[in-house]
Protein backbone atom coordinates (compact mmCIF):
# COMPACT_ATOMS: atom_id res chain seq x y z
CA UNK A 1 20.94 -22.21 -120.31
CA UNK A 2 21.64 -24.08 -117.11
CA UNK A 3 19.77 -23.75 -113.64
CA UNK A 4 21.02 -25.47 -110.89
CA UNK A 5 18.68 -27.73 -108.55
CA UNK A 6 19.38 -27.88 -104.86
CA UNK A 7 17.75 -31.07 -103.61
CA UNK A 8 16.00 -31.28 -100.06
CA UNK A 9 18.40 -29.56 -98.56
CA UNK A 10 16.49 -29.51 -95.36
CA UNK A 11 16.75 -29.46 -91.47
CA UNK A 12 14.96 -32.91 -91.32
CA UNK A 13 17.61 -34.39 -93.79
CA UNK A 14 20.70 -32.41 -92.76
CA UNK A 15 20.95 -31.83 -89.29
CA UNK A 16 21.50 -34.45 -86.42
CA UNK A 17 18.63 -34.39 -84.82
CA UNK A 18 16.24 -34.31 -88.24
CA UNK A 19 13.88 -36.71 -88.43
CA UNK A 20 15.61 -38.95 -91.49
CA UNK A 21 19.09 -37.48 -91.05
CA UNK A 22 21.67 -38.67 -93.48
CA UNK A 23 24.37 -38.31 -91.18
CA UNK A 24 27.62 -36.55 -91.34
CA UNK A 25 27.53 -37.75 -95.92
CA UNK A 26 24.99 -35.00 -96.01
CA UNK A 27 26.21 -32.37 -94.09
CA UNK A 28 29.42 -32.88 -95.71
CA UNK A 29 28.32 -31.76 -98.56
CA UNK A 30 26.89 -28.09 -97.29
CA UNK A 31 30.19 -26.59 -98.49
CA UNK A 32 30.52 -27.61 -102.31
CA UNK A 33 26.94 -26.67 -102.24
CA UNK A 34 27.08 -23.43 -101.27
CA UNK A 35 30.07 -22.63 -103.87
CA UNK A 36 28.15 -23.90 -106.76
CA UNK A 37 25.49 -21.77 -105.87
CA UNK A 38 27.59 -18.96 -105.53
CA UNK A 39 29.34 -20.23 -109.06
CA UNK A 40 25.76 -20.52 -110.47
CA UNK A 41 24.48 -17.32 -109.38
CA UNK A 42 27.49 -15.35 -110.40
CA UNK A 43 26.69 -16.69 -114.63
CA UNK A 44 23.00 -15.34 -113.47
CA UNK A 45 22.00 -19.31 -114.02
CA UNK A 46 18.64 -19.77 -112.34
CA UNK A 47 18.83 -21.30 -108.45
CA UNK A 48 15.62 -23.79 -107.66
CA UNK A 49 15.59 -25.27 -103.92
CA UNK A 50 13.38 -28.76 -104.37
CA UNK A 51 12.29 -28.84 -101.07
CA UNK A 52 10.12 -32.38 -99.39
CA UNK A 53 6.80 -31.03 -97.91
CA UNK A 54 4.77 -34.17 -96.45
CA UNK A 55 1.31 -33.92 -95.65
CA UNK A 56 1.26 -35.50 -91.62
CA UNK A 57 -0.82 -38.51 -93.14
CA UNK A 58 1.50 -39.13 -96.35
CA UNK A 59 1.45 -42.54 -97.86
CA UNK A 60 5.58 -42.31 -98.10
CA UNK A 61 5.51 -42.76 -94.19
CA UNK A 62 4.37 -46.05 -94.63
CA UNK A 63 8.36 -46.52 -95.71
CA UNK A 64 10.24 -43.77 -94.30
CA UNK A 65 9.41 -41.98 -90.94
CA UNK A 66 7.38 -39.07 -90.88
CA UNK A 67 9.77 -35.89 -92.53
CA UNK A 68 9.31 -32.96 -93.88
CA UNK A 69 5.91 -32.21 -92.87
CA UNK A 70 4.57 -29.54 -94.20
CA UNK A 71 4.96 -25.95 -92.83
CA UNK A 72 7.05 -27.48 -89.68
CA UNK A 73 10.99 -26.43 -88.91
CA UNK A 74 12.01 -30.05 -90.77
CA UNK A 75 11.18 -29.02 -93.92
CA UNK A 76 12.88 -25.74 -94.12
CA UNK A 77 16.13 -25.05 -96.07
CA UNK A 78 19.22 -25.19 -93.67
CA UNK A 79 20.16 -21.88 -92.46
CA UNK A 80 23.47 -22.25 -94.10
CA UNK A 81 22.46 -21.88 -97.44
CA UNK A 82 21.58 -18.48 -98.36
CA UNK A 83 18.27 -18.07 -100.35
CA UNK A 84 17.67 -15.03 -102.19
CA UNK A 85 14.08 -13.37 -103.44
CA UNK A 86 15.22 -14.55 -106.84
CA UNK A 87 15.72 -17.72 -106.41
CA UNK A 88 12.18 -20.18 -106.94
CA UNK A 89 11.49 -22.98 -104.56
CA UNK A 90 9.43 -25.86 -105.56
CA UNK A 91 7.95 -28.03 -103.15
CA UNK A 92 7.16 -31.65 -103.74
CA UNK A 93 5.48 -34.38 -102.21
CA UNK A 94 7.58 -37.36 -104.12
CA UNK A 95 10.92 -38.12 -105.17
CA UNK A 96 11.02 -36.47 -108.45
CA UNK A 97 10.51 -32.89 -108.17
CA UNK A 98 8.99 -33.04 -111.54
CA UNK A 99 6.19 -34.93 -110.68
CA UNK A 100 3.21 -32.87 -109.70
CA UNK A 101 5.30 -29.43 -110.02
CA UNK A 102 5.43 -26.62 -112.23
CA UNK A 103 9.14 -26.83 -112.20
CA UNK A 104 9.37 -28.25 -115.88
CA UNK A 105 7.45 -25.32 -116.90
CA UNK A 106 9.62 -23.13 -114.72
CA UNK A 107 12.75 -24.21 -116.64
CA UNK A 108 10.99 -23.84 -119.96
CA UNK A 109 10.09 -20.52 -119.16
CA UNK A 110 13.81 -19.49 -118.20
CA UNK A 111 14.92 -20.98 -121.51
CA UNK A 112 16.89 -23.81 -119.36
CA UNK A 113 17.95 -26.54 -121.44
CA UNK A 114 20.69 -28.54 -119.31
CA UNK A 115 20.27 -28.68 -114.81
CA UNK A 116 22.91 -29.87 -112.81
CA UNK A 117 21.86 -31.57 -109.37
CA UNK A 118 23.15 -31.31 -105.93
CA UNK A 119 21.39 -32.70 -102.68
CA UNK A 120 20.17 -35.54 -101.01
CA UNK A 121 19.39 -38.11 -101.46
CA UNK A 122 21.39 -39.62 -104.17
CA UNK A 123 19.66 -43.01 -104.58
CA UNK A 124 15.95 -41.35 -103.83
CA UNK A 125 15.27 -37.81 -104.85
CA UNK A 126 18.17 -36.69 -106.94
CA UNK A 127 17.79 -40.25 -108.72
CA UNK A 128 13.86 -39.81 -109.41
CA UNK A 129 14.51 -36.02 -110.51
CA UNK A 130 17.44 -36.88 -112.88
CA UNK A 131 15.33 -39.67 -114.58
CA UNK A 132 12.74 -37.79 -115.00
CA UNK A 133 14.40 -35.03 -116.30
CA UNK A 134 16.32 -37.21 -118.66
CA UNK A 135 12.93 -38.23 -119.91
CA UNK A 136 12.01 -34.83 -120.37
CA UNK A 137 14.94 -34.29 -122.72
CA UNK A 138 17.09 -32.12 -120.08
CA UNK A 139 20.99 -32.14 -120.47
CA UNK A 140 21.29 -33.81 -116.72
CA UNK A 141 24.64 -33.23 -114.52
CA UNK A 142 25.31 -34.47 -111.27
CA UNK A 143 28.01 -32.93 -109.15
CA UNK A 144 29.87 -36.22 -106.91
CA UNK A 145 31.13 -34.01 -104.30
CA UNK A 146 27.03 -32.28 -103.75
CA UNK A 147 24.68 -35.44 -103.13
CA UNK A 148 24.93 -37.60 -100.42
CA UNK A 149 22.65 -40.45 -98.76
CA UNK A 150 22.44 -41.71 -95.35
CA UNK A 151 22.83 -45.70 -97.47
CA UNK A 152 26.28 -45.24 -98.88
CA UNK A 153 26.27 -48.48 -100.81
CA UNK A 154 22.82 -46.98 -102.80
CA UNK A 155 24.72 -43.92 -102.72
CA UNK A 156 27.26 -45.56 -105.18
CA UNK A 157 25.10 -47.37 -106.75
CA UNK A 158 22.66 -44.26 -108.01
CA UNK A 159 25.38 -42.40 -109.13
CA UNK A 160 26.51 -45.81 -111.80
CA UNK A 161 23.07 -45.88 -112.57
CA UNK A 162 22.83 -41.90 -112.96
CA UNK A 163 25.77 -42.60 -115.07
CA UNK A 164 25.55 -45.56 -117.04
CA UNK A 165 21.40 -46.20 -117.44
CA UNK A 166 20.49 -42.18 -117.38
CA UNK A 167 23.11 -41.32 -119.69
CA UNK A 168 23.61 -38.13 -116.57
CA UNK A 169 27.08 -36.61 -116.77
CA UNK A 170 28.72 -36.71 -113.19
CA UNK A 171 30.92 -34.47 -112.84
C-alpha cells in the first residue's frame, strides 16, 4: 500500500513572513500538493503531515534560525491544506521524520510498503526522510512538481541524488 508524506508544510516555511521562508519555490507548490492529497485520499492511501516542532533552545538553531518552535503559529500546517481527523501527523525534531518517530511503525501498521514525498525542503527534510526510508526498505517516490527549497541549486541537486544515489523514483 502507499501513504503519502506531506513534508513541513508549515507557516514558518511557507508563508512570507515565516521565519525560514522558502520563498515563492515553496508556495508554488501548495497546489500539486493539495491534488495529490485529494488523489491519495480518494484510493483511501494513508495521509501523514511531517511537521518541524523545535524546542526554543534546539541545537539546529545553531545553523538555521529559530523555526518551528514548538506549539507556536510557525509550526502549524498552512491553512490551505485541509487536514482531516484521519489523517496522522508526526512531529519531528530533525530532518528525517523517521528518526525519533513512530512513523515507521505507523506505516507498518497500515500495511504501507511504498511512500511518495511532497514538501519542503528538498535538499534537507524530504532528502533525510527519503534516505532513511530507503534504508528502511520503503519503495520511495518523489513528486518534482511537490518539494521545493528556498537553495534552488541544492534543490536540483537532492533530487539527482534522490535519484541516482537513493535509487528514489521521481516522478
Amino acid at each position: 500500500m502507499k501513504a503519502l508524506l506531506v513534508v513541513d508544510m508549515l507557516k514558518d516555511f511557507i508563508e512570507v513572513d515565516g521565519a525560514l521562508e522558502t520563498g515563492e519555490p515553496g508556495r508554488a507548490i501548495v497546489n500539486f500538493i493539495k491534488e495529490k492529497i485529494i488523489e491519495y485520499r480518494s484510493k483511501g492511501y494513508p495521509i501523514i503531515y511531517i511537521c518541524d516542532s523545535h524546542e526554543i533552545d534546539d541545537k539546529e538553531f545553531d545553523m538555521f534560525p529559530p523555526h518551528c518552535i514548538r506549539n507556536t503559529d510557525g509550526s502549524e500546517i498552512i491553512r490551505e491544506l485541509e487536514v482531516l481527523e484521519e489523517d496522522k501527523i508526526i512531529k519531528k525534531r530533525r530532518y528525517s521524520a523517521f528518526y525519533g518517530t513512530d512513523l515507521d511503525l505507523y506505516l507498518r501498521e497500515k500495511g504501507v510498503d511504498e511512500i511518495s514525498l511532497v514538501g519542503v525542503c528538498t535538499n534537507i527534510c524530504v532528502l533525510y526522510t527519503a534516505a532513511d526510508g530507503r534504508n528502511i526498505s520503503y519503495k520511495v517516490n518523489v513528486y518534482k512538481d511537490g518539494v521545493a527549497s528556498f537553495d534552488i541549486e541544492a534543490h536540483k541537486f537532492a533530487l539527482k541524488e534522490l535519484k541516482t544515489t537513493l535509487g528514489c523514483n521521481i516522478i
